[in-house]
C-alpha atoms as a PDB file:
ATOM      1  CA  UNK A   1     -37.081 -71.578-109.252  1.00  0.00           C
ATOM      2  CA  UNK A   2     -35.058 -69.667-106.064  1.00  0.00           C
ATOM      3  CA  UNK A   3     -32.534 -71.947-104.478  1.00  0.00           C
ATOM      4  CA  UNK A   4     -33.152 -69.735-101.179  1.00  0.00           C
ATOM      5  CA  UNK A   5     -33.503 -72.217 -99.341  1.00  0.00           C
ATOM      6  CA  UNK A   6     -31.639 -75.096 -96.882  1.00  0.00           C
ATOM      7  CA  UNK A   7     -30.300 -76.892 -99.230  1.00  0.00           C
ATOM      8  CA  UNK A   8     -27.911 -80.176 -98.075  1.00  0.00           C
ATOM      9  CA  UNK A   9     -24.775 -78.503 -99.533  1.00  0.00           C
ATOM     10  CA  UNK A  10     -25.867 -75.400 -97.986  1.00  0.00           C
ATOM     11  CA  UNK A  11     -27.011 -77.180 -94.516  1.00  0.00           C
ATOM     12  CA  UNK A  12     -23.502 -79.106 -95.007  1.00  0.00           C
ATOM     13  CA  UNK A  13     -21.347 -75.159 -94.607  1.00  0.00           C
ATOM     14  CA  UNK A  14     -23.402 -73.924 -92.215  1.00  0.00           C
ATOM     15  CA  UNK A  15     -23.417 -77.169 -89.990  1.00  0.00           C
ATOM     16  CA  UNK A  16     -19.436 -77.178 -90.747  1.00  0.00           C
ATOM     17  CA  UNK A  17     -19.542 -73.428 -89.413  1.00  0.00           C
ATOM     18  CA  UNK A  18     -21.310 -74.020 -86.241  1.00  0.00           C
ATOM     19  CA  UNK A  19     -19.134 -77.254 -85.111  1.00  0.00           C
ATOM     20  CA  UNK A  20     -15.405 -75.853 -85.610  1.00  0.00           C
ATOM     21  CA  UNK A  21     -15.254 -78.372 -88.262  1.00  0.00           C
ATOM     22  CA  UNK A  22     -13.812 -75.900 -91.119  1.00  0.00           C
ATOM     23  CA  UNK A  23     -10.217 -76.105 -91.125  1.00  0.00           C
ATOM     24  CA  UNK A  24      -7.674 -73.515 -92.533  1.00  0.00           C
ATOM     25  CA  UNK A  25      -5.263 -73.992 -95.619  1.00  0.00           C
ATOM     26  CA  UNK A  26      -2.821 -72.095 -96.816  1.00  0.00           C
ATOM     27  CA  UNK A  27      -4.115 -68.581 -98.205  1.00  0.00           C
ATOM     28  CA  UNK A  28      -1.794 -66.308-100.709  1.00  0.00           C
ATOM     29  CA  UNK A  29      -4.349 -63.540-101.356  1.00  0.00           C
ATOM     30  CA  UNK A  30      -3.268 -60.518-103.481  1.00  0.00           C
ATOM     31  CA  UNK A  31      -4.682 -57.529-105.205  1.00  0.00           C
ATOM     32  CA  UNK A  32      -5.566 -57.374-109.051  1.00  0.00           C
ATOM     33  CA  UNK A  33      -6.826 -54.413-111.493  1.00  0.00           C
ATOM     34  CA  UNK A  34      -7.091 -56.512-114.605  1.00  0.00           C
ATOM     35  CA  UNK A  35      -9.994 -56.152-115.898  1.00  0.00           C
ATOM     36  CA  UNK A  36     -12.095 -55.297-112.784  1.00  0.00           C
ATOM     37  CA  UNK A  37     -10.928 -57.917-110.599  1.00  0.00           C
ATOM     38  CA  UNK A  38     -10.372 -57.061-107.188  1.00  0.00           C
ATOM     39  CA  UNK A  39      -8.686 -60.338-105.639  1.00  0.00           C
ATOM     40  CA  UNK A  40      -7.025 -63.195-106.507  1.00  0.00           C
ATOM     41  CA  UNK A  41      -6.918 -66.285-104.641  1.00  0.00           C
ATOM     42  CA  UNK A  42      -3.339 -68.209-105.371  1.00  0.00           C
ATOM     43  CA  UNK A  43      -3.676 -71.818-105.173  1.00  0.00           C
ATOM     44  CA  UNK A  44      -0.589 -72.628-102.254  1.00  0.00           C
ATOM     45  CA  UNK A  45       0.098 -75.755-101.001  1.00  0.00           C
ATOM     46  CA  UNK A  46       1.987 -76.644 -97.740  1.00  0.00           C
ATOM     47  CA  UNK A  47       4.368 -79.437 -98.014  1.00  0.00           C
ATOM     48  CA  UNK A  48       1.927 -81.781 -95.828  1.00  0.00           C
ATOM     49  CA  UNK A  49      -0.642 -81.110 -98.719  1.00  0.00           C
ATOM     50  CA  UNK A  50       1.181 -82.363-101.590  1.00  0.00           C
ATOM     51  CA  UNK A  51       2.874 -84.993 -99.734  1.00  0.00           C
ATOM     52  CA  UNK A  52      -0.411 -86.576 -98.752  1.00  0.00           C
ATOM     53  CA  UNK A  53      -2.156 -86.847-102.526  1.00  0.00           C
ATOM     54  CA  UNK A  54      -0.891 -87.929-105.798  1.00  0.00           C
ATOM     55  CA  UNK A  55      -1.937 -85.488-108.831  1.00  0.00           C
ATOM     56  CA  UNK A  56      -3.021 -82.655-106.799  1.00  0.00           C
ATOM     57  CA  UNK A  57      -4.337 -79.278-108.820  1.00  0.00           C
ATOM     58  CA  UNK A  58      -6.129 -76.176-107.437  1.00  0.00           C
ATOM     59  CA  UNK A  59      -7.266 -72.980-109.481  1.00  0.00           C
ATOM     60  CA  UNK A  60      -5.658 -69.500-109.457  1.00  0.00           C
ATOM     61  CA  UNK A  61      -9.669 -67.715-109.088  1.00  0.00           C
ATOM     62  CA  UNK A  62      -9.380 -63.827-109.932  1.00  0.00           C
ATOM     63  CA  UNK A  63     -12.945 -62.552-108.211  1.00  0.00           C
ATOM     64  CA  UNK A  64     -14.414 -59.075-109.028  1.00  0.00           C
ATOM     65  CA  UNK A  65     -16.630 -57.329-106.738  1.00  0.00           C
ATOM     66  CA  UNK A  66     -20.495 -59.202-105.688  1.00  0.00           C
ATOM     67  CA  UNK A  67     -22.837 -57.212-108.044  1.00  0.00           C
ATOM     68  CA  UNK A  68     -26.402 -56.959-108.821  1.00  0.00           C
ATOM     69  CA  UNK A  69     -28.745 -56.933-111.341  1.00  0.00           C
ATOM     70  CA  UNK A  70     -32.541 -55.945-111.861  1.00  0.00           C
ATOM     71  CA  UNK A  71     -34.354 -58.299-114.603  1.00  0.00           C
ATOM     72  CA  UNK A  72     -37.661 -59.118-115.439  1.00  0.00           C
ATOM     73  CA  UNK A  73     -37.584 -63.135-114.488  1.00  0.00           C
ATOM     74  CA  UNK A  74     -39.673 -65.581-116.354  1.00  0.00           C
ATOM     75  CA  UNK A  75     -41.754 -68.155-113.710  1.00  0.00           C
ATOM     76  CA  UNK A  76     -41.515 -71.579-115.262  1.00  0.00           C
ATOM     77  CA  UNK A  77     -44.977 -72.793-114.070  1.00  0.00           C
ATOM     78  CA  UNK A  78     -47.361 -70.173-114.967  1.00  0.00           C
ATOM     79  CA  UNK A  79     -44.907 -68.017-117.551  1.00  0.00           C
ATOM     80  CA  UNK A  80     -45.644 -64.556-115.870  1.00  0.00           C
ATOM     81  CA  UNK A  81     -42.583 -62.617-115.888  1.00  0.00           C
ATOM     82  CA  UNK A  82     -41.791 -60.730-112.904  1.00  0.00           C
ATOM     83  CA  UNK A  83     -38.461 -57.994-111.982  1.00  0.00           C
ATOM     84  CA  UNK A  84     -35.891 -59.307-109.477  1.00  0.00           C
ATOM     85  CA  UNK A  85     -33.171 -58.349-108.136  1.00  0.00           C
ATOM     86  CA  UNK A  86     -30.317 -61.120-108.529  1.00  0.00           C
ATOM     87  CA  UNK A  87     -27.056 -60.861-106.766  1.00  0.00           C
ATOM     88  CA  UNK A  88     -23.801 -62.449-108.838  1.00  0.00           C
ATOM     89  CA  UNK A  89     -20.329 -63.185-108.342  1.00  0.00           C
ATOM     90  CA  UNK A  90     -17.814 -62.986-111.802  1.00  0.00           C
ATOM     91  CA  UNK A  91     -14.830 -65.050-111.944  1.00  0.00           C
ATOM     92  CA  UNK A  92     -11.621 -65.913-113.899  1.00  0.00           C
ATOM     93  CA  UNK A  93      -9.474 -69.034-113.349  1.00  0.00           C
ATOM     94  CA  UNK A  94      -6.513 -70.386-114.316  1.00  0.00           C
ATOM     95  CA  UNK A  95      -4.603 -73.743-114.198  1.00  0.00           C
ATOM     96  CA  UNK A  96      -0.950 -72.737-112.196  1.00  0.00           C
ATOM     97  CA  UNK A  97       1.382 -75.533-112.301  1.00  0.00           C
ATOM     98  CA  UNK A  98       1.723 -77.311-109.134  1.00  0.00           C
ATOM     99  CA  UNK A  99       5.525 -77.255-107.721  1.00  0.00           C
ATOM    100  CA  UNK A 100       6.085 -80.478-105.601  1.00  0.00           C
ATOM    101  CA  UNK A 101       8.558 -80.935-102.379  1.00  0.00           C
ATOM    102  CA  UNK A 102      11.952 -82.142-102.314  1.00  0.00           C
ATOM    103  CA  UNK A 103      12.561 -85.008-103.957  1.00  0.00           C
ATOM    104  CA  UNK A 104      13.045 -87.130-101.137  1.00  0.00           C
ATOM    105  CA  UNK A 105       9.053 -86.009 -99.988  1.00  0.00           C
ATOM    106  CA  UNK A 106       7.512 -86.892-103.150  1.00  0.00           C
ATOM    107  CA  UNK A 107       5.678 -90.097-102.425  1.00  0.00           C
ATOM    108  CA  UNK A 108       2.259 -88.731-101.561  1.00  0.00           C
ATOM    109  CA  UNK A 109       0.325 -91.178 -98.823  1.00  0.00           C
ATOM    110  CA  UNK A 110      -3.140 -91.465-100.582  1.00  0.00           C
ATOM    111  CA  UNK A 111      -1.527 -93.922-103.794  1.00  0.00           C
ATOM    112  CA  UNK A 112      -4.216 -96.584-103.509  1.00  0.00           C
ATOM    113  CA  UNK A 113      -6.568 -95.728-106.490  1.00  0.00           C
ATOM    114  CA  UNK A 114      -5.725 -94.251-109.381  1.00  0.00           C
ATOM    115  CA  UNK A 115      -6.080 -90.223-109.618  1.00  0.00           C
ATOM    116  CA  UNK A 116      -9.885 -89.476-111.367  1.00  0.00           C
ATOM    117  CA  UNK A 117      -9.885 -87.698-114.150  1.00  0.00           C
ATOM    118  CA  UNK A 118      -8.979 -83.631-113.576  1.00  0.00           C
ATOM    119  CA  UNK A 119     -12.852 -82.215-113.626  1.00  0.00           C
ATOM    120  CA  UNK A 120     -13.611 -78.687-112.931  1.00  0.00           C
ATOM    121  CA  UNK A 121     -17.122 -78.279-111.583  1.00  0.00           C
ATOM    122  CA  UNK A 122     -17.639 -75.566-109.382  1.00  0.00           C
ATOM    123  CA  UNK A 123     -20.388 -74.753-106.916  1.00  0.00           C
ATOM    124  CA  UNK A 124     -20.974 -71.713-104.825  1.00  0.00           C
ATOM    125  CA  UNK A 125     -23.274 -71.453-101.688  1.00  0.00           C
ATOM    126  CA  UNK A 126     -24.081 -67.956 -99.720  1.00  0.00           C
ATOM    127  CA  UNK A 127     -24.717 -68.425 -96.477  1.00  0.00           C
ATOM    128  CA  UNK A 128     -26.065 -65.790 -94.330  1.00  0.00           C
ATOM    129  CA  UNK A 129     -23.720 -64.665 -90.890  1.00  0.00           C
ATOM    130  CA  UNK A 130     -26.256 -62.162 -89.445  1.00  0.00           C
ATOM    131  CA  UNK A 131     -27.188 -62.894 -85.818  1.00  0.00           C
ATOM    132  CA  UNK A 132     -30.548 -62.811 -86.144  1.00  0.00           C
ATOM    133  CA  UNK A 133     -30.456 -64.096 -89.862  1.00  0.00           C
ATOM    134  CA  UNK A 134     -29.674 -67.333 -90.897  1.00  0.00           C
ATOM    135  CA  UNK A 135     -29.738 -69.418 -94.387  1.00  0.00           C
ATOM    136  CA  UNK A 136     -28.395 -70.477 -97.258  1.00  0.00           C
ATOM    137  CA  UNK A 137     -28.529 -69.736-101.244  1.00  0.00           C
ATOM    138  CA  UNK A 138     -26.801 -71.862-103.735  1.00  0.00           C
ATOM    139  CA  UNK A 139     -25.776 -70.280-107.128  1.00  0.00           C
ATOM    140  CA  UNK A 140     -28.278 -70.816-109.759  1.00  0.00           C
ATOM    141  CA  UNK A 141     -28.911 -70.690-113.531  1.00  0.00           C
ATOM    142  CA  UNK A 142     -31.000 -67.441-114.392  1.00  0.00           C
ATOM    143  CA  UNK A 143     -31.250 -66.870-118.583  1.00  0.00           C
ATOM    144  CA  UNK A 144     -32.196 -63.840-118.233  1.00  0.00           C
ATOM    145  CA  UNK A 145     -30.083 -62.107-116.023  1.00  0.00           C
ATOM    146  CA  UNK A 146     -27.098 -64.004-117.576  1.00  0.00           C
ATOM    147  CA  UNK A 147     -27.585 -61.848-120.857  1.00  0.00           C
ATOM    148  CA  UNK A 148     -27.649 -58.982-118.387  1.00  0.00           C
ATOM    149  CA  UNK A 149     -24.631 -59.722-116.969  1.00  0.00           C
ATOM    150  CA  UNK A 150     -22.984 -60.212-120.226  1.00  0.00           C
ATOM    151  CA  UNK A 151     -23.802 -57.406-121.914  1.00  0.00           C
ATOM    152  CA  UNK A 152     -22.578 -55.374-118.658  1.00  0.00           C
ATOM    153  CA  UNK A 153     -19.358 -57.224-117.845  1.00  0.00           C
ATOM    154  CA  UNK A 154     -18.195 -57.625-121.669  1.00  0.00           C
ATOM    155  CA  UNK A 155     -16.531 -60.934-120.766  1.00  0.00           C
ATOM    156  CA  UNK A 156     -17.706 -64.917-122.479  1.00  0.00           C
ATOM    157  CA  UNK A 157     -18.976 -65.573-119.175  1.00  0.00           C
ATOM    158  CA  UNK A 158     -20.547 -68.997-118.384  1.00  0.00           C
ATOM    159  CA  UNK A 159     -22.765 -70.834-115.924  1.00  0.00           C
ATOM    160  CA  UNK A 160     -21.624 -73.406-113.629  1.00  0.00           C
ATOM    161  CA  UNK A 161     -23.710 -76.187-115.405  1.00  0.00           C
ATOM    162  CA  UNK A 162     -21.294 -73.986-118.666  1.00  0.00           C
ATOM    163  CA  UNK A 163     -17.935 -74.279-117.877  1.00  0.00           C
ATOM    164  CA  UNK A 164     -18.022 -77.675-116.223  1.00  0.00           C
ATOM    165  CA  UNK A 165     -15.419 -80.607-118.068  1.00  0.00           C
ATOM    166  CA  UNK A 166     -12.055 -80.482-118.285  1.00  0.00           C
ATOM    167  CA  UNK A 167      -9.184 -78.163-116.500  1.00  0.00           C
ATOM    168  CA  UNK A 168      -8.075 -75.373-118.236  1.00  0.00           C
ATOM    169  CA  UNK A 169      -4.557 -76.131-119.896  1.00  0.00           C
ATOM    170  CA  UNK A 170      -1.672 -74.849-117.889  1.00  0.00           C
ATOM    171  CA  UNK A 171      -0.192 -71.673-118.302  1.00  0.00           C
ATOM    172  CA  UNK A 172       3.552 -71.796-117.903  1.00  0.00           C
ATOM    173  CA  UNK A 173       5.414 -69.239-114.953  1.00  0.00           C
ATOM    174  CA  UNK A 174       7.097 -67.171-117.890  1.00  0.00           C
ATOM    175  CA  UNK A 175       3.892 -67.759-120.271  1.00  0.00           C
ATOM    176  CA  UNK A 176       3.562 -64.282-122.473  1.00  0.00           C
ATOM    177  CA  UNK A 177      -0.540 -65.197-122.505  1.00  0.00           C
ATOM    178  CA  UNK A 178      -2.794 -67.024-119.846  1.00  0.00           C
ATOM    179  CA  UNK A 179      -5.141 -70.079-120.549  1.00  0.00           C
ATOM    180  CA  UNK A 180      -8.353 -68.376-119.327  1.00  0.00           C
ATOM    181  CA  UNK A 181     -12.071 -68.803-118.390  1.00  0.00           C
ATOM    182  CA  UNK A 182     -14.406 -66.976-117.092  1.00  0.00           C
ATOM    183  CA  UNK A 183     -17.514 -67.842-114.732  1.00  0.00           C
ATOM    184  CA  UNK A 184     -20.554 -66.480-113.253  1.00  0.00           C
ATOM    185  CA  UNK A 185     -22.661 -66.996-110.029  1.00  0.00           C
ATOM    186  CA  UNK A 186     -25.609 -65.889-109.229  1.00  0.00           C
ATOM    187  CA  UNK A 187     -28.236 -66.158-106.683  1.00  0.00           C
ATOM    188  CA  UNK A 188     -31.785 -65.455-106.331  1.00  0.00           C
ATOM    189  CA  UNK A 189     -33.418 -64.833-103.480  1.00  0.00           C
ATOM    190  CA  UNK A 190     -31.284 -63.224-101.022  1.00  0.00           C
ATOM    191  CA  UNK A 191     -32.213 -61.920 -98.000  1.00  0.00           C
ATOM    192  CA  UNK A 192     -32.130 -57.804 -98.303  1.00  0.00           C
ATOM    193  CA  UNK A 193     -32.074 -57.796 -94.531  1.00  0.00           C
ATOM    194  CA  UNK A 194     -29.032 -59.246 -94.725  1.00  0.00           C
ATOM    195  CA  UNK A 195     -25.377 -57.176 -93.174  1.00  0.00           C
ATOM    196  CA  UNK A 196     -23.420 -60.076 -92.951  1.00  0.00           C
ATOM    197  CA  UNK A 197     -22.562 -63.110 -95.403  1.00  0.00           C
ATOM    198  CA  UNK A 198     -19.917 -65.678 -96.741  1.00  0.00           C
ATOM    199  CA  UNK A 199     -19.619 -66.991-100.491  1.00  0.00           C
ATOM    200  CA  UNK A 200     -18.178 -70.752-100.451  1.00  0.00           C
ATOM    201  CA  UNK A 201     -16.464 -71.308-103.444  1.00  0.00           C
ATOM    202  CA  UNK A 202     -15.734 -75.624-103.900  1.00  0.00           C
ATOM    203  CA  UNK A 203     -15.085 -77.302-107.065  1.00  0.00           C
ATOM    204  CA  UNK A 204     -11.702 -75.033-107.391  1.00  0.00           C
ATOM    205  CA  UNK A 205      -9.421 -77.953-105.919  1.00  0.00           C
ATOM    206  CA  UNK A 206      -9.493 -81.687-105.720  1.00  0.00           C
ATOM    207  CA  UNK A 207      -7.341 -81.442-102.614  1.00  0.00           C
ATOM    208  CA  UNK A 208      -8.932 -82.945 -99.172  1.00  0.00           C
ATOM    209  CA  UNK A 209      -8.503 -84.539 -95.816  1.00  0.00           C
ATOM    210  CA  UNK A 210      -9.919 -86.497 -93.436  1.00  0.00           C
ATOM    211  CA  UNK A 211     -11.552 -85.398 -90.105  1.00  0.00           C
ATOM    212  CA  UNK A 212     -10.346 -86.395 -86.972  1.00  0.00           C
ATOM    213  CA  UNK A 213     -14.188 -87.388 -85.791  1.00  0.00           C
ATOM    214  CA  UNK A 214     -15.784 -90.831 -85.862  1.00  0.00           C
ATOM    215  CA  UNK A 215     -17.047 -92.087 -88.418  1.00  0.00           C
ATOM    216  CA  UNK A 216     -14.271 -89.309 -90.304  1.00  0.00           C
ATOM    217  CA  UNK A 217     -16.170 -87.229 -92.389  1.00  0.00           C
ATOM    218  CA  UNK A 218     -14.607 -85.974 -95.830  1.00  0.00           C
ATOM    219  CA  UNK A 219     -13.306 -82.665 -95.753  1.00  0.00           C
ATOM    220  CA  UNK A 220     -12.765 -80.513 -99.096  1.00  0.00           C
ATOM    221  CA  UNK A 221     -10.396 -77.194 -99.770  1.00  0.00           C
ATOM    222  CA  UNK A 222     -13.049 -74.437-100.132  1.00  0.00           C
ATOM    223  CA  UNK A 223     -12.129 -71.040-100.571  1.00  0.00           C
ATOM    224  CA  UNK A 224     -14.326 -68.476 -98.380  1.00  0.00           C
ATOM    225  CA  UNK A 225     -15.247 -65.133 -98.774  1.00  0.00           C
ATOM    226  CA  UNK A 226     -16.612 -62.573 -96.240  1.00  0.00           C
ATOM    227  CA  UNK A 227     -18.905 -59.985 -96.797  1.00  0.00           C
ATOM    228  CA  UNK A 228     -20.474 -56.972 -95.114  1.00  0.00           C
ATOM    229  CA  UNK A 229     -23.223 -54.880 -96.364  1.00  0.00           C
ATOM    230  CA  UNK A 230     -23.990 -51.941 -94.394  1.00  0.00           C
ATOM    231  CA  UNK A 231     -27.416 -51.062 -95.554  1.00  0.00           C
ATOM    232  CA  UNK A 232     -30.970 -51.419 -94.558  1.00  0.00           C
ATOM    233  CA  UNK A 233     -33.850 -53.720 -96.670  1.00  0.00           C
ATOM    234  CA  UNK A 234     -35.484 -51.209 -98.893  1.00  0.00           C
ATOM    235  CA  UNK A 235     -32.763 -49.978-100.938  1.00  0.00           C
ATOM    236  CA  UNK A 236     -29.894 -52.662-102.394  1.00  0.00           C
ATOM    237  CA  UNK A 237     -27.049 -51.237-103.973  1.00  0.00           C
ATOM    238  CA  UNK A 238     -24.361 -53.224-104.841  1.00  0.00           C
ATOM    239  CA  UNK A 239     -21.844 -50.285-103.737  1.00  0.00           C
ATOM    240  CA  UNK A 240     -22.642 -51.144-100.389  1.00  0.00           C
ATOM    241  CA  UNK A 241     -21.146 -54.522-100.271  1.00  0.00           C
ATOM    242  CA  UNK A 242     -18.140 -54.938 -98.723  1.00  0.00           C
ATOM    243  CA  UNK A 243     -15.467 -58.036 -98.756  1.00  0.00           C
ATOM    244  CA  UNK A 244     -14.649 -58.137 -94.982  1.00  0.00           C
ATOM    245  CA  UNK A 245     -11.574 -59.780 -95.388  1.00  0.00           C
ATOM    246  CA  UNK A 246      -9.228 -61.743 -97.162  1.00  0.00           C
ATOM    247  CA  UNK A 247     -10.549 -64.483 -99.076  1.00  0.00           C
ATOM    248  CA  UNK A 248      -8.614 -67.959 -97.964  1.00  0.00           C
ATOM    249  CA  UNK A 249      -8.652 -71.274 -98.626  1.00  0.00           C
ATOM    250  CA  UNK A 250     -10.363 -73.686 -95.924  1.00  0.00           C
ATOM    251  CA  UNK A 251     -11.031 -77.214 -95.587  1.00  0.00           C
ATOM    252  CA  UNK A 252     -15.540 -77.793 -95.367  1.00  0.00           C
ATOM    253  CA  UNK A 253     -17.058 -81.221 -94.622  1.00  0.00           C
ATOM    254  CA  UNK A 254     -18.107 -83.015 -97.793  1.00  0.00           C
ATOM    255  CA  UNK A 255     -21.534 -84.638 -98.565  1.00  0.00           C
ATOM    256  CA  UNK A 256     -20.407 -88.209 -98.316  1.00  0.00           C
ATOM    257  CA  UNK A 257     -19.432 -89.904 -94.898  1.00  0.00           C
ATOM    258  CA  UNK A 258     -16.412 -92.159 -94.717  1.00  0.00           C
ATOM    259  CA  UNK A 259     -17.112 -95.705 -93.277  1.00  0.00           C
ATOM    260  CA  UNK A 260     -14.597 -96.184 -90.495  1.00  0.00           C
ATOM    261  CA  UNK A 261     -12.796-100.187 -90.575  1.00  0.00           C
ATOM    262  CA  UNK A 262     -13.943-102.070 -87.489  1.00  0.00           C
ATOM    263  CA  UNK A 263     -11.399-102.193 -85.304  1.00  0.00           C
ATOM    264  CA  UNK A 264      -9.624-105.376 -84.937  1.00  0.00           C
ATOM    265  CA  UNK A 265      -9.054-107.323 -82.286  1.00  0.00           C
END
């Protein structure tokens, strides 16, 4: 079934978009030809960052270009099979180790609860920037145009629902060979009238903040990507998409709301 559609998480960016409320984090962006992989997204901190949570971790993500693929698609309900065109995202990550601040600035403010365990479980959402076009599609879990995208790439690519448990191990500055793993999005359903569109990547961090609003709202580091795709609704190529600009980390409202205390008297 198409997640095209308005989806909270997806409702969540694009609110987050329209109010100011996405705020900017650090961004070390660089090139890469390994393996196809045009960008990679360095997981900086600022000083303020690892001062204000204990056991903080974010993902070096490698990204390659957004591709697409024509399959014949299966429909659950009726089991008629059907070609579409699915749009995916491949990506690599691996676990940098975090370098804290002086000594002196160790003590990070958030020490009330124990750190949770370190989970990777990422999410992606597409949301649609044209001015006359607006929406959102989540990354979903398409069998057949995962063995597509296999047999194409030549990587042990996995779903989101796939590669979800534990962190990667680290890999060491001077390590000789990187502790690797390699994921897929994809989304049905997107709009070919589309010119203009982000990917929000979240799951890639456990780093957040808290809004400034009332009641404060949750904010997580998200890393966003912009897109353009100069090209009309008939014929889709993925040689027409375009990253816009350099993909950067950003803080996005989270689904759960904060409870402010009462203010005392």
């Amino acid at each position: 079934m198409p997640s095209s559609c308005r989806s909270r998480a997806g409702v969540l960016v694009l609110a987050a978009i329209a109010a100011g409320l996405a705020f900017g984090a650090p961004s070390a962006v660089r090139a890469a030809s390994d393996e196809g992989f045009s960008t990679v997204i360095s997981p900086s901190f600022t000083g303020e960052e690892l001062r204000y949570q204990q056991d903080l971790w974010a993902l070096e993500v490698s990204i390659k270009p957004m591709r697409m693929v024509y399959v014949p698609v299966t429909n659950p309900k009726s089991g008629a099979k059907s070609n579409e065109m699915v749009w995916y995202l491949v990506y690599k990550i691996v676990n940098r180790p975090v370098v804290p601040p002086a000594a002196a600035d160790t003590e990070p403010v958030n020490i009330e609860d124990a750190p949770p365990p370190r989970i990777f479980s990422p999410r992606a959402t597409l949301v649609l920037e044209d001015r006359d076009l607006h929406g959102a599609v989540n990354d979903s879990i398409v069998p057949e145009a995962l063995q597509a995208i296999v047999a194409r790439e030549r990587l042990d690519l996995k779903t989101s629902v796939q590669i979800t448990g534990p962190l990667p191990k680290v890999t060491p500055a001077d390590a000789k060979k990187e502790n690797v793993e390699y994921g897929v999005f994809m989304f049905r359903g997107v709009d070919p009238r589309t010119t203009a569109f982000s990917v929000y990547l979240s799951g890639f961090s456990n780093a957040y903040k808290l809004s400034k609003s009332e009641p404060p709202t949750i904010l997580r580091r998200t890393i966003v990507i912009p897109y353009r795709r100069p090209a009309d609704e008939y014929d889709q190529f993925e040689k027409e998409i375009r990253q816009s600009g350099p993909a950067r980390w950003i803080y996005v409202p989270d689904e759960a709301v904060v409870k402010s205390e009462p203010t005392k008297k």
